[in-house]
N, C-alpha and C. Protein backbone atom coordinates (compact mmCIF):
# COMPACT_ATOMS: atom_id res chain seq x y z
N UNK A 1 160.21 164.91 132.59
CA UNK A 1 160.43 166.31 132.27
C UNK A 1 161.06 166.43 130.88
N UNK A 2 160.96 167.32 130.57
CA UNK A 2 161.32 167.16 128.56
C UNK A 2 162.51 168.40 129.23
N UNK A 3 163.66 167.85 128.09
CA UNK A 3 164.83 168.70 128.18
C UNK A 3 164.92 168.68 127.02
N UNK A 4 164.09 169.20 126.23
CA UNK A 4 164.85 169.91 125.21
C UNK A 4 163.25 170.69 124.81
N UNK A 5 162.55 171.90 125.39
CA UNK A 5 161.83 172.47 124.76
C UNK A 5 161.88 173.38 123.53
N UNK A 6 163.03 173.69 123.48
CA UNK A 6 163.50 174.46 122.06
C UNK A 6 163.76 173.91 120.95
N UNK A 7 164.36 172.73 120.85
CA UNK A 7 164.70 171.97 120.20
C UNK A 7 163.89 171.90 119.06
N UNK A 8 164.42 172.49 117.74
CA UNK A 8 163.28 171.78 116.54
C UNK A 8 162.78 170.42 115.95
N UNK A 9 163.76 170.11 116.34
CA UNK A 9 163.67 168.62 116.32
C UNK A 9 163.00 167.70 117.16
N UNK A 10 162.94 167.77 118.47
CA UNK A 10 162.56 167.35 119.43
C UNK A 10 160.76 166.82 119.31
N UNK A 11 161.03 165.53 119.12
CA UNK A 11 159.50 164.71 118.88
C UNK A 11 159.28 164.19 117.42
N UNK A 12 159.99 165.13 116.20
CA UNK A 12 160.30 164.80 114.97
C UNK A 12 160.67 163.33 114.53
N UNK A 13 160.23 162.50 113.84
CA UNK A 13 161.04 161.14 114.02
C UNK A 13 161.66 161.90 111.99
N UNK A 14 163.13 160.94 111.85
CA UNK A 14 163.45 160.90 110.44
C UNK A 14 162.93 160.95 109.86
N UNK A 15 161.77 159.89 109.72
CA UNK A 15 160.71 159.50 108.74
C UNK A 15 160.01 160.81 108.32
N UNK A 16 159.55 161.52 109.57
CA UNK A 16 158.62 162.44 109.16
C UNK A 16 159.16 163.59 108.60
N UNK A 17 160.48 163.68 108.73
CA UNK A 17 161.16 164.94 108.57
C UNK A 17 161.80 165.14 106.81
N UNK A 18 162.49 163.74 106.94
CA UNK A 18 162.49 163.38 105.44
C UNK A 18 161.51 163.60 104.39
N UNK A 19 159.96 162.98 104.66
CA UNK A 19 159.01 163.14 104.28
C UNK A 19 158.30 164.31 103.91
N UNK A 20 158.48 164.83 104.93
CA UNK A 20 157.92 166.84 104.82
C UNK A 20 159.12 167.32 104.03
N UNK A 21 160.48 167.08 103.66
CA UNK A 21 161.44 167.78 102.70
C UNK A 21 160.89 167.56 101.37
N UNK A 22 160.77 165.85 101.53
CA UNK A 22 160.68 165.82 100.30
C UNK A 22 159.00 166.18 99.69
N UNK A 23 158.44 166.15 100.37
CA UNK A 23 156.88 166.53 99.85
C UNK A 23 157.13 168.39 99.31
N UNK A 24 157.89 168.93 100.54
CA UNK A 24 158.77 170.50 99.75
C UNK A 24 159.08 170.90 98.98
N UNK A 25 160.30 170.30 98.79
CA UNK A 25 161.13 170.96 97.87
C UNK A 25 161.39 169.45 96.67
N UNK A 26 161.07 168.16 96.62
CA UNK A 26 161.34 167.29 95.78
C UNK A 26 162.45 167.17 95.56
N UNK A 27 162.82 165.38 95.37
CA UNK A 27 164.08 165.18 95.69
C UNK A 27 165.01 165.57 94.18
N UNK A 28 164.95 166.12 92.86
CA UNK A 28 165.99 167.13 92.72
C UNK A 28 166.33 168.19 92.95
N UNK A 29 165.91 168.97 93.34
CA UNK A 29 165.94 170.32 94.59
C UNK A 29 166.74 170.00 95.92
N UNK A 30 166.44 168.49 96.67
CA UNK A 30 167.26 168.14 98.00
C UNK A 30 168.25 167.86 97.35
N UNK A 31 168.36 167.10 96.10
CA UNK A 31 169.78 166.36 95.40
C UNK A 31 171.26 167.73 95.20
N UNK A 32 170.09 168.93 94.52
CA UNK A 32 171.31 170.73 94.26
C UNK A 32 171.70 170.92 95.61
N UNK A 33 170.70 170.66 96.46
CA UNK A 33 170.91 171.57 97.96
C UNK A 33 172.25 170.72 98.99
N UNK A 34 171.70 169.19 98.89
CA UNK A 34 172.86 168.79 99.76
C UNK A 34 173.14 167.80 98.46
N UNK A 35 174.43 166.98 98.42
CA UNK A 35 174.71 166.24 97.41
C UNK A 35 174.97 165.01 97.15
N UNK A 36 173.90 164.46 97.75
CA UNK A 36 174.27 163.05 98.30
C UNK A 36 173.32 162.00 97.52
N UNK A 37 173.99 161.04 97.17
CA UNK A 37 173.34 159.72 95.90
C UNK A 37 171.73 159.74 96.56
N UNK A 38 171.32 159.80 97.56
CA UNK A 38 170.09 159.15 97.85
C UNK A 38 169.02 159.60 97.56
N UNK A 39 169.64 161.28 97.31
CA UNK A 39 168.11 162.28 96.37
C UNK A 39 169.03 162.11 95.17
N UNK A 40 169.39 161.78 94.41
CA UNK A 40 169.99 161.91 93.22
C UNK A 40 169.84 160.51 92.19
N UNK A 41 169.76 159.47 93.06
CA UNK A 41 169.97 157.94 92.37
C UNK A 41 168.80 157.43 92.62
N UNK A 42 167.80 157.19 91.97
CA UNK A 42 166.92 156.45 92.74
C UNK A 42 166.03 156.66 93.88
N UNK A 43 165.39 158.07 94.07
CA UNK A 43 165.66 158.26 94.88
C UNK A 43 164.27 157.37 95.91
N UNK A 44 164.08 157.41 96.97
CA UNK A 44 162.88 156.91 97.88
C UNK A 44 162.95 157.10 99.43
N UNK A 45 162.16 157.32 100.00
CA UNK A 45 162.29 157.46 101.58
C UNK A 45 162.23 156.77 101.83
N UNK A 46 162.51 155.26 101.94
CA UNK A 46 163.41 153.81 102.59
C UNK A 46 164.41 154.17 102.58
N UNK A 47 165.61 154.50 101.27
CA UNK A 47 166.55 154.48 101.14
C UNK A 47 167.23 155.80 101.74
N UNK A 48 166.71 156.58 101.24
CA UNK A 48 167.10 157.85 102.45
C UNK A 48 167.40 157.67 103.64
N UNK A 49 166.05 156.87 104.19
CA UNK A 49 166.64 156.75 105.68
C UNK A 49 167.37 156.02 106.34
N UNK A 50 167.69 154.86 105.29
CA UNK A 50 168.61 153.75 105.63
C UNK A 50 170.38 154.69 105.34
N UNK A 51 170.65 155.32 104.74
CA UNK A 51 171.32 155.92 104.37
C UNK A 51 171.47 156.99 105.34
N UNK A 52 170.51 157.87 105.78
CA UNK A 52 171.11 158.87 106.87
C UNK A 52 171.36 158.22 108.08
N UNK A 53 170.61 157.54 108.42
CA UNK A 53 170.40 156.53 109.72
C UNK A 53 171.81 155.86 109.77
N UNK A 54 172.91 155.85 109.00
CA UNK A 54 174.40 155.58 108.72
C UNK A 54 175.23 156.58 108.35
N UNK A 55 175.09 157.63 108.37
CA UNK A 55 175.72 158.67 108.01
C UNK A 55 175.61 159.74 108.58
N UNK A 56 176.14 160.20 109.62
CA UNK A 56 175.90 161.13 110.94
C UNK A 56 176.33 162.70 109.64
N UNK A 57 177.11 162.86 108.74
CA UNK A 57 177.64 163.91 108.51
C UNK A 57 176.21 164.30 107.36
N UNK A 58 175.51 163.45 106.96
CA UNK A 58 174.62 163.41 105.80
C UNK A 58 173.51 164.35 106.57
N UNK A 59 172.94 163.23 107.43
CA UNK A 59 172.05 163.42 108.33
C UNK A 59 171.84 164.85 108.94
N UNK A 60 172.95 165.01 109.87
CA UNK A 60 173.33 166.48 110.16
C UNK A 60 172.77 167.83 108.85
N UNK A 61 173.24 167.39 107.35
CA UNK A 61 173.03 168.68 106.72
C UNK A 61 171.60 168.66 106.60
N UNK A 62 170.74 167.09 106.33
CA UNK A 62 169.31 167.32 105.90
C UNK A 62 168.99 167.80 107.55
N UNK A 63 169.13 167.57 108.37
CA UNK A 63 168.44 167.94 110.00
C UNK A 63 168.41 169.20 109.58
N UNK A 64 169.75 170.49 109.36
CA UNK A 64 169.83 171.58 109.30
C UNK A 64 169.37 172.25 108.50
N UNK A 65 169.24 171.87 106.77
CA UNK A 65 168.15 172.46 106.11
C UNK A 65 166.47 172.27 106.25
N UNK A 66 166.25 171.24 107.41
CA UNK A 66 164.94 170.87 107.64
C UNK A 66 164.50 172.32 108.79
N UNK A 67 165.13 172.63 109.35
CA UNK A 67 164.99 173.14 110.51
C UNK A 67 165.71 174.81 109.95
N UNK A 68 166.31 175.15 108.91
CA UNK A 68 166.35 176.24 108.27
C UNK A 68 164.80 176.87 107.48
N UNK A 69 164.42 175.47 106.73
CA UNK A 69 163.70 176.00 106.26
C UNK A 69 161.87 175.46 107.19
N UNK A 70 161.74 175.15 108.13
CA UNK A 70 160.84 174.81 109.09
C UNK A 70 159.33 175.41 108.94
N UNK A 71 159.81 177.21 108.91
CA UNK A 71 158.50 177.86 108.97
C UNK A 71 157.87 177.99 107.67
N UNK A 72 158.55 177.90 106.38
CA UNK A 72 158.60 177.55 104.95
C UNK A 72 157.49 176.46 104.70
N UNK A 73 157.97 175.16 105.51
CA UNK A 73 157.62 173.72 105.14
C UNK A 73 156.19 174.02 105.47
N UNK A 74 155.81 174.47 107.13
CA UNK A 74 154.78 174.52 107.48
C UNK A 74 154.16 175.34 106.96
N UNK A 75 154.34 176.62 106.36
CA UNK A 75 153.02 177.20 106.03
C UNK A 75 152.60 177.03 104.48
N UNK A 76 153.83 175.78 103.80
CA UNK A 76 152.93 175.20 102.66
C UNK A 76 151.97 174.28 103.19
N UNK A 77 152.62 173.27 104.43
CA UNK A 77 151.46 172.31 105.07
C UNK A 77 150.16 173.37 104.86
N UNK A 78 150.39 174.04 106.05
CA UNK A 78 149.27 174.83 106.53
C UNK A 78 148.24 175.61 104.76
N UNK A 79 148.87 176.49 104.09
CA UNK A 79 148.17 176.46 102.67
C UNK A 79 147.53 175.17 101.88
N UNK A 80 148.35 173.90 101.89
CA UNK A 80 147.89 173.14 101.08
C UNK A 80 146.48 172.74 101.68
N UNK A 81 146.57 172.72 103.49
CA UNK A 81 145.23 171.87 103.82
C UNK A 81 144.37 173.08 103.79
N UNK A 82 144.33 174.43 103.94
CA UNK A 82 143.13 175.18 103.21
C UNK A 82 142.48 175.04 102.40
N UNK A 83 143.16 174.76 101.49
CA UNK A 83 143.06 174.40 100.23
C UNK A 83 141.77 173.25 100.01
N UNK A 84 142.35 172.38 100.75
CA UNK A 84 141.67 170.96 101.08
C UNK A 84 140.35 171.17 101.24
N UNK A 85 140.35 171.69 102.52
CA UNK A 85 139.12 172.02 103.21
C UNK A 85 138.05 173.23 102.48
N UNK A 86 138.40 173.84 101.42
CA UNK A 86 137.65 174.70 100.79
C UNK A 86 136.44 173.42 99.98
């Protein structure tokens, strides 16, 4: 039984979530928004996730701007693959 149907998160792995931010908004845009070395230095989704995946307080703000900006992310998904398919 799934207990958490509301949940935005729920089925999301890091990887993918990270991935859809940064395909978004690009990591100097994540670097202004939250302020943490890993969009700022170098940045890469290895290191990101090795880095949130240790940092519960980090993690927490990208979860919350992922899931602030959710319906945002998707309906660039959703535009870009129109796009595609034209």
């Amino acid at each position: 039984m799934d207990n958490q149907p509301f949940n935005p998160l729920h089925g999301v792995t890091l990887k993918a979530l990270v991935t859809e931010l940064v395909e978004y908004f690009g990591y100097p845009t994540l670097g202004q928004q939250i302020k943490i070395k890993c969009f700022t230095e170098n940045p890469s989704i290895n290191s990101t996730l090795k880095f949130l995946r240790k940092t519960p307080w980090a993690r927490e703000k990208v979860e919350a701007l992922y899931v602030k900006n959710l319906h945002k992310i998707h309906n660039s998904q959703s535009q870009s693959q129109m796009k595609k398919d034209d």
